[in-house]
C-alpha atoms as a PDB file:
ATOM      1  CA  UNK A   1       5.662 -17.596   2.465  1.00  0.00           C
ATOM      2  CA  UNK A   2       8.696 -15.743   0.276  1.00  0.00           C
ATOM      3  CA  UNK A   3       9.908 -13.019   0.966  1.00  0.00           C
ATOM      4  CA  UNK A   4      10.666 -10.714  -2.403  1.00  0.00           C
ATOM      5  CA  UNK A   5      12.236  -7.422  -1.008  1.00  0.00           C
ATOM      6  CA  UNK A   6      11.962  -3.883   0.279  1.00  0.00           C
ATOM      7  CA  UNK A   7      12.786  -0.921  -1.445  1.00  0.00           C
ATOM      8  CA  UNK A   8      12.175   2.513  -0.939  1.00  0.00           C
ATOM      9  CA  UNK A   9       9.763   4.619  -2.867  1.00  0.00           C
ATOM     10  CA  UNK A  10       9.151   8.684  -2.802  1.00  0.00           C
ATOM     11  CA  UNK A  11       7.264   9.303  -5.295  1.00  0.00           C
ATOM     12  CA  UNK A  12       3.444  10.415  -6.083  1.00  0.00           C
ATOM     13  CA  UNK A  13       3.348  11.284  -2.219  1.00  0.00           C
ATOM     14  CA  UNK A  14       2.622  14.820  -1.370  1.00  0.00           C
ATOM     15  CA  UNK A  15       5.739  16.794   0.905  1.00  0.00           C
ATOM     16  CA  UNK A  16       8.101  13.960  -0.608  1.00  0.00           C
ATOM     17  CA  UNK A  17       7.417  11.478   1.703  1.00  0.00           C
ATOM     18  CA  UNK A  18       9.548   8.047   1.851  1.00  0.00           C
ATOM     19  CA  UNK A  19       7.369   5.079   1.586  1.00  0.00           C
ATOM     20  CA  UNK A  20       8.739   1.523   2.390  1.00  0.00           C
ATOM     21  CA  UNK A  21       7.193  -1.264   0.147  1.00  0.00           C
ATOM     22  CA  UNK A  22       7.284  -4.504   1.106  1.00  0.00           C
ATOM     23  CA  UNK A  23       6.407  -7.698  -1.023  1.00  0.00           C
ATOM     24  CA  UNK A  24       5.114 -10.929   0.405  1.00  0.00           C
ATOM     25  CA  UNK A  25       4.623 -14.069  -1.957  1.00  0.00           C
ATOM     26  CA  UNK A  26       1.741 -15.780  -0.392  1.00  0.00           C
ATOM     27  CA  UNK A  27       0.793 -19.419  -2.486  1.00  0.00           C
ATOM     28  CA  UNK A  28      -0.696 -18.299  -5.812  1.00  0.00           C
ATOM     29  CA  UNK A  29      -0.841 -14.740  -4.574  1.00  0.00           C
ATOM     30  CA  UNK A  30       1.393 -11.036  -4.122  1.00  0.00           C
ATOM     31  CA  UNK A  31       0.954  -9.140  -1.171  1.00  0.00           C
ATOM     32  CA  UNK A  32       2.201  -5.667  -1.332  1.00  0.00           C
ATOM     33  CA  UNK A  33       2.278  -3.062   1.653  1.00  0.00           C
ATOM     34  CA  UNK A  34       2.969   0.605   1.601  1.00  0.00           C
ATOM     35  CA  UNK A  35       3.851   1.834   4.578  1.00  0.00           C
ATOM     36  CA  UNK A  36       4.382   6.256   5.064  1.00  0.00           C
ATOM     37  CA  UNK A  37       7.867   7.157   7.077  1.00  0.00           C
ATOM     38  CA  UNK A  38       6.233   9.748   8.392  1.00  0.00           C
ATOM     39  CA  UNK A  39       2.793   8.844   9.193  1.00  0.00           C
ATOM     40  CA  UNK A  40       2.953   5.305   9.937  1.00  0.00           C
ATOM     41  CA  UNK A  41       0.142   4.775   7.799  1.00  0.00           C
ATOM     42  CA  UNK A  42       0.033   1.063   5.919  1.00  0.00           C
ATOM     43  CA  UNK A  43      -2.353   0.259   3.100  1.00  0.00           C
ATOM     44  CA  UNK A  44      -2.054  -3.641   1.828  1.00  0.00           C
ATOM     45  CA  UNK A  45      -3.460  -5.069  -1.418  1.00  0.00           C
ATOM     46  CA  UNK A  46      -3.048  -8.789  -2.582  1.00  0.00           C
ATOM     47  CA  UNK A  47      -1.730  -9.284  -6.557  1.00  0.00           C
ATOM     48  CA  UNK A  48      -1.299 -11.657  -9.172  1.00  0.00           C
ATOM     49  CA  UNK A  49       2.182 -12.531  -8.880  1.00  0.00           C
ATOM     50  CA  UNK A  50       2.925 -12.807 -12.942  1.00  0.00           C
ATOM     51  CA  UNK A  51       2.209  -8.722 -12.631  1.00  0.00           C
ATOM     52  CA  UNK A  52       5.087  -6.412 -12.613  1.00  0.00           C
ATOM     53  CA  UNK A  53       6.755  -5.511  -9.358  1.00  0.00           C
ATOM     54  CA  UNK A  54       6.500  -1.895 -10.631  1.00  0.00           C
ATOM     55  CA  UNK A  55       2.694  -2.365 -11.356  1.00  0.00           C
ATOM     56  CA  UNK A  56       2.374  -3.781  -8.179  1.00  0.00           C
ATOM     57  CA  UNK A  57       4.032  -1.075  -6.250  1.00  0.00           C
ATOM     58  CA  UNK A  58       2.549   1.394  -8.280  1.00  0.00           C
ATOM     59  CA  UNK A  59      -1.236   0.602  -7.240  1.00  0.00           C
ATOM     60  CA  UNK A  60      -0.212   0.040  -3.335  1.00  0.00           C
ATOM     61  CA  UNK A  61       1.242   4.001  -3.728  1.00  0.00           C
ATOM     62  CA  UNK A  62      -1.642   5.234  -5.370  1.00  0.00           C
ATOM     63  CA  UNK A  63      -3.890   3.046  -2.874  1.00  0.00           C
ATOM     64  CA  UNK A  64      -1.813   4.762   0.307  1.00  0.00           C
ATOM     65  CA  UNK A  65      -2.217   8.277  -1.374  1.00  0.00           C
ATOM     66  CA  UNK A  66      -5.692   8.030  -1.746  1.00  0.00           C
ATOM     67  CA  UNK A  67      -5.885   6.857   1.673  1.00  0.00           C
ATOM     68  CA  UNK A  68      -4.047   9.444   3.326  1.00  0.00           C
ATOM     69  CA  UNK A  69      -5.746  12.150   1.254  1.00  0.00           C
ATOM     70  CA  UNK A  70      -9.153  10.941   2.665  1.00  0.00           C
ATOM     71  CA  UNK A  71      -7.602  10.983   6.511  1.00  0.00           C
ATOM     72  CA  UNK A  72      -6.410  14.681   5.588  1.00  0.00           C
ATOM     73  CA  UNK A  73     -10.021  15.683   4.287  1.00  0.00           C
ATOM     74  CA  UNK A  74     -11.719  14.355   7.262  1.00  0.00           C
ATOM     75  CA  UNK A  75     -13.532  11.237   4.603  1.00  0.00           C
ATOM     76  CA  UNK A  76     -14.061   8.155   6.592  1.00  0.00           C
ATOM     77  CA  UNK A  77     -13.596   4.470   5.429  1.00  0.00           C
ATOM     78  CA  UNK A  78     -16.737   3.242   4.728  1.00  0.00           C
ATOM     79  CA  UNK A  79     -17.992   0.371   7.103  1.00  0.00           C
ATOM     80  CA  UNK A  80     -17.937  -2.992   6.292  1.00  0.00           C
ATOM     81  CA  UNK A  81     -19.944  -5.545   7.821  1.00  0.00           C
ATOM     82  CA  UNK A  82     -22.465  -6.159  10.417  1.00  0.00           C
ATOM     83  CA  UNK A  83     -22.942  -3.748  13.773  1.00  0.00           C
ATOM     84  CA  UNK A  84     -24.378  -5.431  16.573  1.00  0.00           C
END
């Protein structure tokens, strides 16, 4: 595993919020976290590594908005899997 950097990000979030982005070279793969400052909240997706850093970051932001515009509608995550 390589570690690519952190940078901060406050843009696209409502109320201005700082968001943290983190990249994570993993083999043939890009992972990318969001994380809110003021929330806590992380969202995670996995990239192609020949993408732009900016694309990258881009879709985790838009991926953590969406998220956290869900949580503040009351929409749950759908289920995944098997209930036993």
């Amino acid at each position: 595993m390589e570690y690519l950097g952190q940078l901060l990000y406050n843009r696209l979030m409502p109320q201005q919020d700082r968001i943290y982005i983190e990249f994570l070279k993993i083999g043939n793969s890009v992972k990318v976290s969001a994380i809110c400052e003021r929330t806590g909240r992380e969202v995670c997706i996995v990239g192609d590594p020949k993408a732009s850093k900016a694309t990258l970051e881009r879709i985790a932001v838009n991926k953590l908005r969406r998220v956290m515009e869900n949580e503040a509608a009351g929409v749950q995550a759908r289920k995944r899997g098997i209930t036993i």
